[in-house]
PDB file of N, CA and C in Angstrom:
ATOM      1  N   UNK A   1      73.636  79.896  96.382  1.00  0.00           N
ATOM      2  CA  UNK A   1      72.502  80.698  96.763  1.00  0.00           C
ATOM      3  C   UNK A   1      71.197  79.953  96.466  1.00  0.00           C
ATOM      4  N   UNK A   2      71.445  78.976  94.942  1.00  0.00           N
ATOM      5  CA  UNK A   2      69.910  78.394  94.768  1.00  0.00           C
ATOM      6  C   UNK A   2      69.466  77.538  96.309  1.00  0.00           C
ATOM      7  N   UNK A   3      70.536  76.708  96.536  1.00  0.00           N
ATOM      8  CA  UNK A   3      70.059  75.789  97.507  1.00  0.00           C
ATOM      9  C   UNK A   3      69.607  76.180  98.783  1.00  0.00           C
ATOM     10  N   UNK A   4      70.533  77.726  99.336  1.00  0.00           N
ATOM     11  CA  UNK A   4      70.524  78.629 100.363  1.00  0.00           C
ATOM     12  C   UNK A   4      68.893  78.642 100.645  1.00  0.00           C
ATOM     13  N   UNK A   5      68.196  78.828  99.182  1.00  0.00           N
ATOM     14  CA  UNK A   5      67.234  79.658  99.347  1.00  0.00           C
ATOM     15  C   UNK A   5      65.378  78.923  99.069  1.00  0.00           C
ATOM     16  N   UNK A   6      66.460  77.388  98.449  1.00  0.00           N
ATOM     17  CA  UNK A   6      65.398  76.685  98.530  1.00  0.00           C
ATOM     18  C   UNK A   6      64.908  75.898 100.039  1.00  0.00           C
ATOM     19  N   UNK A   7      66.191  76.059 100.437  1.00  0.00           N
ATOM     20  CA  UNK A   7      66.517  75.331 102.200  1.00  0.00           C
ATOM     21  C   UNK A   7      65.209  76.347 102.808  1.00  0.00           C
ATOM     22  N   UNK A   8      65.253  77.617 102.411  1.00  0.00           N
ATOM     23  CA  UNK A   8      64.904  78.265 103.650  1.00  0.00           C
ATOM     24  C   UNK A   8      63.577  78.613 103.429  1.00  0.00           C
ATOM     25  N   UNK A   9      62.840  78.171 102.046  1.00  0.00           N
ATOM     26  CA  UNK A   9      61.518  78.179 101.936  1.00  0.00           C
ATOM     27  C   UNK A   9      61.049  76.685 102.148  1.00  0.00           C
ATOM     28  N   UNK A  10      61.456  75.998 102.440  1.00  0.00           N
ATOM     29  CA  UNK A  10      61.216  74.139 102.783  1.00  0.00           C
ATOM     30  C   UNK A  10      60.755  74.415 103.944  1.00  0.00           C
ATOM     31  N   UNK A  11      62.060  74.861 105.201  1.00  0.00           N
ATOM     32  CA  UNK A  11      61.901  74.828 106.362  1.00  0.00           C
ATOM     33  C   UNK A  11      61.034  76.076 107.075  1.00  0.00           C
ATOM     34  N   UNK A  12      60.415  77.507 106.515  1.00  0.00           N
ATOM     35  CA  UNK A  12      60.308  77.965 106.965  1.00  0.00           C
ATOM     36  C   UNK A  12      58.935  78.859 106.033  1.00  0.00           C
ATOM     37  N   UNK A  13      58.661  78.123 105.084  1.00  0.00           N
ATOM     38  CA  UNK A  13      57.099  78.472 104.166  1.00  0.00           C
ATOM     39  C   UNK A  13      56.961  77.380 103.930  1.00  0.00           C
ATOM     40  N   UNK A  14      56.498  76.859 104.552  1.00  0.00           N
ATOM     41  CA  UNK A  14      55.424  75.091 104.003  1.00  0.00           C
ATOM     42  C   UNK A  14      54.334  75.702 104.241  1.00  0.00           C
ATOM     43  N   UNK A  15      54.051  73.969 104.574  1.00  0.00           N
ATOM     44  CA  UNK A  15      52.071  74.301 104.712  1.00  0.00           C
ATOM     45  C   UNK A  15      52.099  74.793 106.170  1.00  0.00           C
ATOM     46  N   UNK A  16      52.626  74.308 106.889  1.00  0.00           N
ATOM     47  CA  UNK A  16      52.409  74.856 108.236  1.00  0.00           C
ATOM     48  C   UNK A  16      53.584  75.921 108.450  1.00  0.00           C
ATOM     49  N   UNK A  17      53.028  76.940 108.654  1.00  0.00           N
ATOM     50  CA  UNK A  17      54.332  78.124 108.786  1.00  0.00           C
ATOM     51  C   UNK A  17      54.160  79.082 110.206  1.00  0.00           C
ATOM     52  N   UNK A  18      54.986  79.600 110.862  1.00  0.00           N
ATOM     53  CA  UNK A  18      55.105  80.693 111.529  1.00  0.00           C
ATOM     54  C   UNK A  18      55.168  82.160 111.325  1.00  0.00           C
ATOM     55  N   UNK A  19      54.813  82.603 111.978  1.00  0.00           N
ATOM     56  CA  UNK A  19      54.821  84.055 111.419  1.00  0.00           C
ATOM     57  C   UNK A  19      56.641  84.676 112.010  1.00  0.00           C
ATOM     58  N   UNK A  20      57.441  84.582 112.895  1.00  0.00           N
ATOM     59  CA  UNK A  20      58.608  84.272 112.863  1.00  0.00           C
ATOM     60  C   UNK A  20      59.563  84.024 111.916  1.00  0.00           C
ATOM     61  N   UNK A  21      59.084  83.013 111.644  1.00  0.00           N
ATOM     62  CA  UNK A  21      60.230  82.444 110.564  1.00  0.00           C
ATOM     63  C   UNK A  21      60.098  82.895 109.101  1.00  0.00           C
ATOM     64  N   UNK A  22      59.045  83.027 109.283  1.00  0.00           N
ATOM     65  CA  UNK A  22      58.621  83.893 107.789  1.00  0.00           C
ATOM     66  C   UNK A  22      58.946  85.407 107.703  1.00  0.00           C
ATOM     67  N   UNK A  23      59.281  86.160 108.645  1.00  0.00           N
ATOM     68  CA  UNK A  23      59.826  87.495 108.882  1.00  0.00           C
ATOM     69  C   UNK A  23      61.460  87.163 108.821  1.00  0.00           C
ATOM     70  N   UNK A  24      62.170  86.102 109.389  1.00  0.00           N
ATOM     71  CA  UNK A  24      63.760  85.950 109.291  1.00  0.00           C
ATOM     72  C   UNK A  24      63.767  85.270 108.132  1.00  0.00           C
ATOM     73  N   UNK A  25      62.979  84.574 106.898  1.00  0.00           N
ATOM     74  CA  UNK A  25      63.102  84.037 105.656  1.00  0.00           C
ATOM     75  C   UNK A  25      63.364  85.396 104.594  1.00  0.00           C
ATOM     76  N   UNK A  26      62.063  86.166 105.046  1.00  0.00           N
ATOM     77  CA  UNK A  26      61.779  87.502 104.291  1.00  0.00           C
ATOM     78  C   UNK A  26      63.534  88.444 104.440  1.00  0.00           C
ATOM     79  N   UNK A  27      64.248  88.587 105.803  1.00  0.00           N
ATOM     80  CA  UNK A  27      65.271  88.930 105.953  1.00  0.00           C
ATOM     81  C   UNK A  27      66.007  88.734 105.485  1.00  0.00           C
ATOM     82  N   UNK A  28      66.366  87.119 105.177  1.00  0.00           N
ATOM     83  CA  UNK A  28      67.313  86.408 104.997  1.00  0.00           C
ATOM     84  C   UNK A  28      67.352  87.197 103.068  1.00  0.00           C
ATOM     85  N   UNK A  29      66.193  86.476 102.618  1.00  0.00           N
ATOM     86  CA  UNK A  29      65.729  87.027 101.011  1.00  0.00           C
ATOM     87  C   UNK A  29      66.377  88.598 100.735  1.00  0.00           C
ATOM     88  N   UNK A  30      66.009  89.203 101.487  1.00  0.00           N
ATOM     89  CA  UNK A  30      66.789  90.477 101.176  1.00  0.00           C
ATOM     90  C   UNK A  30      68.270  90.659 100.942  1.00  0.00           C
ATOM     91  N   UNK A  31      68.762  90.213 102.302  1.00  0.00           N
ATOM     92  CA  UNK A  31      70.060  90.158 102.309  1.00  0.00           C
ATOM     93  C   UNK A  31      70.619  89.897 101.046  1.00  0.00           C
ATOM     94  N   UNK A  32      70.226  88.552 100.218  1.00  0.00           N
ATOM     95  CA  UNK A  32      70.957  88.137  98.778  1.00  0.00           C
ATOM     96  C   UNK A  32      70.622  89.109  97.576  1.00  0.00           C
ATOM     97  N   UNK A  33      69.503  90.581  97.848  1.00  0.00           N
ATOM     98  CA  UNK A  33      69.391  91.386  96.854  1.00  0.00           C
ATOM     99  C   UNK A  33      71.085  91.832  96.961  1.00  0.00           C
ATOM    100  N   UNK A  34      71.772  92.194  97.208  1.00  0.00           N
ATOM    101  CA  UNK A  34      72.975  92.891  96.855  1.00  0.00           C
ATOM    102  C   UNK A  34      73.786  91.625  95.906  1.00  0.00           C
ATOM    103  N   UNK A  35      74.089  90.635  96.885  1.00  0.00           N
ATOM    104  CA  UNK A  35      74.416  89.538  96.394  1.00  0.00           C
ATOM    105  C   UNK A  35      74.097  89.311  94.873  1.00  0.00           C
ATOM    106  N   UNK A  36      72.811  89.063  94.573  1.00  0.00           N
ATOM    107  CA  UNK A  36      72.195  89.127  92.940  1.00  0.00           C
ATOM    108  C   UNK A  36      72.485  89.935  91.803  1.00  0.00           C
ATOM    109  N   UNK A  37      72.490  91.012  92.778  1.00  0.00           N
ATOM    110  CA  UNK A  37      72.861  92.659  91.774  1.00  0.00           C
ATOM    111  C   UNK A  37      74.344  92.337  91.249  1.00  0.00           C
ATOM    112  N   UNK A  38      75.212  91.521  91.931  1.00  0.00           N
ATOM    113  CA  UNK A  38      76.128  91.613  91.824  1.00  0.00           C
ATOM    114  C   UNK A  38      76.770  90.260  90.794  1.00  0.00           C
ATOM    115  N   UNK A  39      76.250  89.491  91.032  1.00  0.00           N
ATOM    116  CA  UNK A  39      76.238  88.276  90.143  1.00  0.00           C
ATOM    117  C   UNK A  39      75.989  88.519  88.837  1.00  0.00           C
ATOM    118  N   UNK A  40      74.144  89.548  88.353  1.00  0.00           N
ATOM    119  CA  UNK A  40      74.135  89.759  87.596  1.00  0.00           C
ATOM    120  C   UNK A  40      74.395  90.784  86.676  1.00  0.00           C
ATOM    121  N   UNK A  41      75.245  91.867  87.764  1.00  0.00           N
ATOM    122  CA  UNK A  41      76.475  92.191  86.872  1.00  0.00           C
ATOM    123  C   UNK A  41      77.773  91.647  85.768  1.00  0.00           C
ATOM    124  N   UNK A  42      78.056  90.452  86.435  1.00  0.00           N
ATOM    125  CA  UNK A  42      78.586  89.854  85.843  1.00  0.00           C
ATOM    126  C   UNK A  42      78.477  88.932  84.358  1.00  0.00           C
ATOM    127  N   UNK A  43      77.079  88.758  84.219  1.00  0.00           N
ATOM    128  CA  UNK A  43      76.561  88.413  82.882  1.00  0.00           C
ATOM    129  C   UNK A  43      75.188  87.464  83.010  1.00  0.00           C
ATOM    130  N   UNK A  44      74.753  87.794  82.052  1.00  0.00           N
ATOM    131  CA  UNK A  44      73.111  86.588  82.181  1.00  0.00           C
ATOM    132  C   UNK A  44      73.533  85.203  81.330  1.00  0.00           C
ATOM    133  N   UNK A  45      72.766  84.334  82.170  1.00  0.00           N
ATOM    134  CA  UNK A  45      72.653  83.095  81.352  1.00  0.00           C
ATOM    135  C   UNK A  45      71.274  82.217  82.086  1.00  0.00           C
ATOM    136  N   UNK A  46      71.104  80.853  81.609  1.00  0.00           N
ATOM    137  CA  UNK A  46      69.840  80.019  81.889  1.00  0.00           C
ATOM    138  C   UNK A  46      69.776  80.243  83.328  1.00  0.00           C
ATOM    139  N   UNK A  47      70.839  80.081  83.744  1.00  0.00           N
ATOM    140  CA  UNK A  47      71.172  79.477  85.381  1.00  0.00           C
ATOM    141  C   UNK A  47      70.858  80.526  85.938  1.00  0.00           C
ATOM    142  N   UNK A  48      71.367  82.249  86.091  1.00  0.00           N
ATOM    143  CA  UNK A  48      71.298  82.870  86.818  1.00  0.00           C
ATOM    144  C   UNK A  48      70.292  83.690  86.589  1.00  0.00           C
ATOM    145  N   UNK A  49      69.667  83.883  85.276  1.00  0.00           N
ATOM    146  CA  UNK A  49      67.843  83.934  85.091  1.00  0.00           C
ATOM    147  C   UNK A  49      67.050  83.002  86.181  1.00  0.00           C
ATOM    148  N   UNK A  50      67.333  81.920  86.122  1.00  0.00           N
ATOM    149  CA  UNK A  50      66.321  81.208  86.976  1.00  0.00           C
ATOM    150  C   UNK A  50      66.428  81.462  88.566  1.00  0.00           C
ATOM    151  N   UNK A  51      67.876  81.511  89.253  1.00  0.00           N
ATOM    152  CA  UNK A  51      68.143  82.104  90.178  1.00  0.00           C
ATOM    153  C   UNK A  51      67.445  83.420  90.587  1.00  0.00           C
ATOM    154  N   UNK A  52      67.403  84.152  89.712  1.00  0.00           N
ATOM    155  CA  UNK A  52      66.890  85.459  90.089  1.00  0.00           C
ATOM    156  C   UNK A  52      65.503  85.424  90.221  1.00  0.00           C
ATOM    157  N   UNK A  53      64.676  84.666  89.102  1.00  0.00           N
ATOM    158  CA  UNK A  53      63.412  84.550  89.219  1.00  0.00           C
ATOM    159  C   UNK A  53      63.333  83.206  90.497  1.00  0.00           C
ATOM    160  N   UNK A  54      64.099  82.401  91.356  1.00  0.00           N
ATOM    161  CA  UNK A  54      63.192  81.658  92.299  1.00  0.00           C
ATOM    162  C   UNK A  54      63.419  82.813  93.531  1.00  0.00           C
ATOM    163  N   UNK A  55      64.172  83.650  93.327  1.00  0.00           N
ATOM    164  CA  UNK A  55      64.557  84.773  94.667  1.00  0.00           C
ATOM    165  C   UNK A  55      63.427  85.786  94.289  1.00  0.00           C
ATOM    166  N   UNK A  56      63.351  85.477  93.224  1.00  0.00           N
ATOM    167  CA  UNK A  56      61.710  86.981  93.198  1.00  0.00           C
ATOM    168  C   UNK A  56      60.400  86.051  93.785  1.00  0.00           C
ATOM    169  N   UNK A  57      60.313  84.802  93.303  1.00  0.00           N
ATOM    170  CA  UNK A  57      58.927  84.112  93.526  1.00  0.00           C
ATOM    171  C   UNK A  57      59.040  83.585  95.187  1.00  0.00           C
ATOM    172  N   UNK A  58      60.553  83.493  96.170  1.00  0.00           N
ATOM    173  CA  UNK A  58      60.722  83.699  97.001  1.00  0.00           C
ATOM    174  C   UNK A  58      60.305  84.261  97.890  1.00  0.00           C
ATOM    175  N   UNK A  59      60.126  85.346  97.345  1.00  0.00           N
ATOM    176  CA  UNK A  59      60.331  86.902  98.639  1.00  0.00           C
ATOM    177  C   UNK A  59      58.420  87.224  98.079  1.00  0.00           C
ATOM    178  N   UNK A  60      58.063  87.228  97.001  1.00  0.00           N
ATOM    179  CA  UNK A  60      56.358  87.545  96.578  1.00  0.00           C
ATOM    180  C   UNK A  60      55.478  85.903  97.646  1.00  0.00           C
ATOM    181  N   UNK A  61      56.143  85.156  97.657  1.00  0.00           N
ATOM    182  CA  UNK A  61      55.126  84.307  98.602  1.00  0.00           C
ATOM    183  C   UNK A  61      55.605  84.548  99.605  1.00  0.00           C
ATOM    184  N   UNK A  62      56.901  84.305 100.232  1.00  0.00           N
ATOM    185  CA  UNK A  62      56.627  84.921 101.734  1.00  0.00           C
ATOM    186  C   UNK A  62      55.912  86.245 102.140  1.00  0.00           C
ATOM    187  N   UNK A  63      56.398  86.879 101.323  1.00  0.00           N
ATOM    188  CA  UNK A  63      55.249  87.948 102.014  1.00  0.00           C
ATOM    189  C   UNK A  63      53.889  87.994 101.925  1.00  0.00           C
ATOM    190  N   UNK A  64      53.603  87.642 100.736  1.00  0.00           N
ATOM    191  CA  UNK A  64      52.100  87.193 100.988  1.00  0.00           C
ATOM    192  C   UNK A  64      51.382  86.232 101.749  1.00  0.00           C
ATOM    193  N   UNK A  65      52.616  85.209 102.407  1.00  0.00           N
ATOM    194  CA  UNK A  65      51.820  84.495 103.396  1.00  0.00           C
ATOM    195  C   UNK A  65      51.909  85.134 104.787  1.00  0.00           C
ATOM    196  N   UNK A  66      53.114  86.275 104.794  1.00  0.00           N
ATOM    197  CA  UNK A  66      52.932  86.922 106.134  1.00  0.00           C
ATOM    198  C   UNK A  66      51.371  87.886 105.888  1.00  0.00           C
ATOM    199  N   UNK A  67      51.146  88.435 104.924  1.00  0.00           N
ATOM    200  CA  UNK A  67      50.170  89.175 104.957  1.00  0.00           C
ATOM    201  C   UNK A  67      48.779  88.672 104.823  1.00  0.00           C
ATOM    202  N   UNK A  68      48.480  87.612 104.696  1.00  0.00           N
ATOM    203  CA  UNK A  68      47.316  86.348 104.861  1.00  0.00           C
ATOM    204  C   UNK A  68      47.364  85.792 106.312  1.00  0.00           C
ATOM    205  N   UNK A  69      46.343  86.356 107.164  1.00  0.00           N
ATOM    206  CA  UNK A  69      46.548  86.033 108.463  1.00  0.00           C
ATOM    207  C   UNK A  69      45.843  85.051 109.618  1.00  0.00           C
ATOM    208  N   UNK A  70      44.872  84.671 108.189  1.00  0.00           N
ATOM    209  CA  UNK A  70      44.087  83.210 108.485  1.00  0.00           C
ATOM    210  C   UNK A  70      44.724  81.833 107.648  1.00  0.00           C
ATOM    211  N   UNK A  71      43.849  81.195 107.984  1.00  0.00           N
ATOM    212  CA  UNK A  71      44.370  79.538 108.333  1.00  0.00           C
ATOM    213  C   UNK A  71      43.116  79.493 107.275  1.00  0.00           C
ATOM    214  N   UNK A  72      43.875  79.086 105.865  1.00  0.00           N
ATOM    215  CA  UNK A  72      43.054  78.389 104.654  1.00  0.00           C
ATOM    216  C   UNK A  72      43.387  77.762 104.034  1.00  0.00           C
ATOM    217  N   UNK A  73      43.002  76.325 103.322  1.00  0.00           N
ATOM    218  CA  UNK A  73      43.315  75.973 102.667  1.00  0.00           C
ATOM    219  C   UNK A  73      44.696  75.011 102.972  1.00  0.00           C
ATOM    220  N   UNK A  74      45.773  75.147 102.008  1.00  0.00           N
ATOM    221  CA  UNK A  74      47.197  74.109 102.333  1.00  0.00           C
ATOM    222  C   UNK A  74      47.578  75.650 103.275  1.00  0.00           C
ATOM    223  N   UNK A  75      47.115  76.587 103.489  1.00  0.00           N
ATOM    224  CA  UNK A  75      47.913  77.616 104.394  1.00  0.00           C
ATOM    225  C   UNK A  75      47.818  77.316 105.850  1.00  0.00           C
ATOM    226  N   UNK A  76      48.377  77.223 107.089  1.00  0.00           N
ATOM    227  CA  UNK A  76      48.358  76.816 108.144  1.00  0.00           C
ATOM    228  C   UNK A  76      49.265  77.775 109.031  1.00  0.00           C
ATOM    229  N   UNK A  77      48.461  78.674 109.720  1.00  0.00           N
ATOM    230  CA  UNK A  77      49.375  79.883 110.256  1.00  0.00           C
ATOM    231  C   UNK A  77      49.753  78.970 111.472  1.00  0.00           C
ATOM    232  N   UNK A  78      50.743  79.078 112.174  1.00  0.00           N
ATOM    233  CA  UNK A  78      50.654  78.718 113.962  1.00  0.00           C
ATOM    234  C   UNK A  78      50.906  79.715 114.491  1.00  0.00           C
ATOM    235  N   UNK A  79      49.805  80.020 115.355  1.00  0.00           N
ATOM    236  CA  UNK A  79      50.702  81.093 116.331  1.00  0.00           C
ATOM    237  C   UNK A  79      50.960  81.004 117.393  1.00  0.00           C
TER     238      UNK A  79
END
């Protein structure tokens, strides 16, 4: 899941982003909430603390770059 999810903020929240892909990233992010719940049922440790926190800092910047709808800075909407 780490790599799942680092793949899909590389290719699809950089500096230059779509508003598209950032709605099927945001999707995608959800989807692994069950997934997580379920992992961390199973017990905490370093690894799946950090997992959980790059899937929270995940899903808080994509959406905030969907909800930023100008072109500032390293931000680069295309539409």
């Amino acid at each position: 899941m780490k790599s799942s999810i680092q793949k899909l903020m590389w290719n699809n929240v950089g500096i230059i982003r779509k508003e598209e892909n950032m709605k099927k990233t945001l999707e995608e992010l959800n989807k692994y909430n069950i997934e997580l719940k379920e992992i961390l049922n199973d017990g905490i440790n370093k690894e799946i603390l950090e997992l959980k926190n790059l899937h929270t800092v995940a899903k808080l910047i994509t959406q905030s770059a969907l909800d930023r709808k100008e072109s500032v800075g390293t931000h680069f909407l295309v539409t």
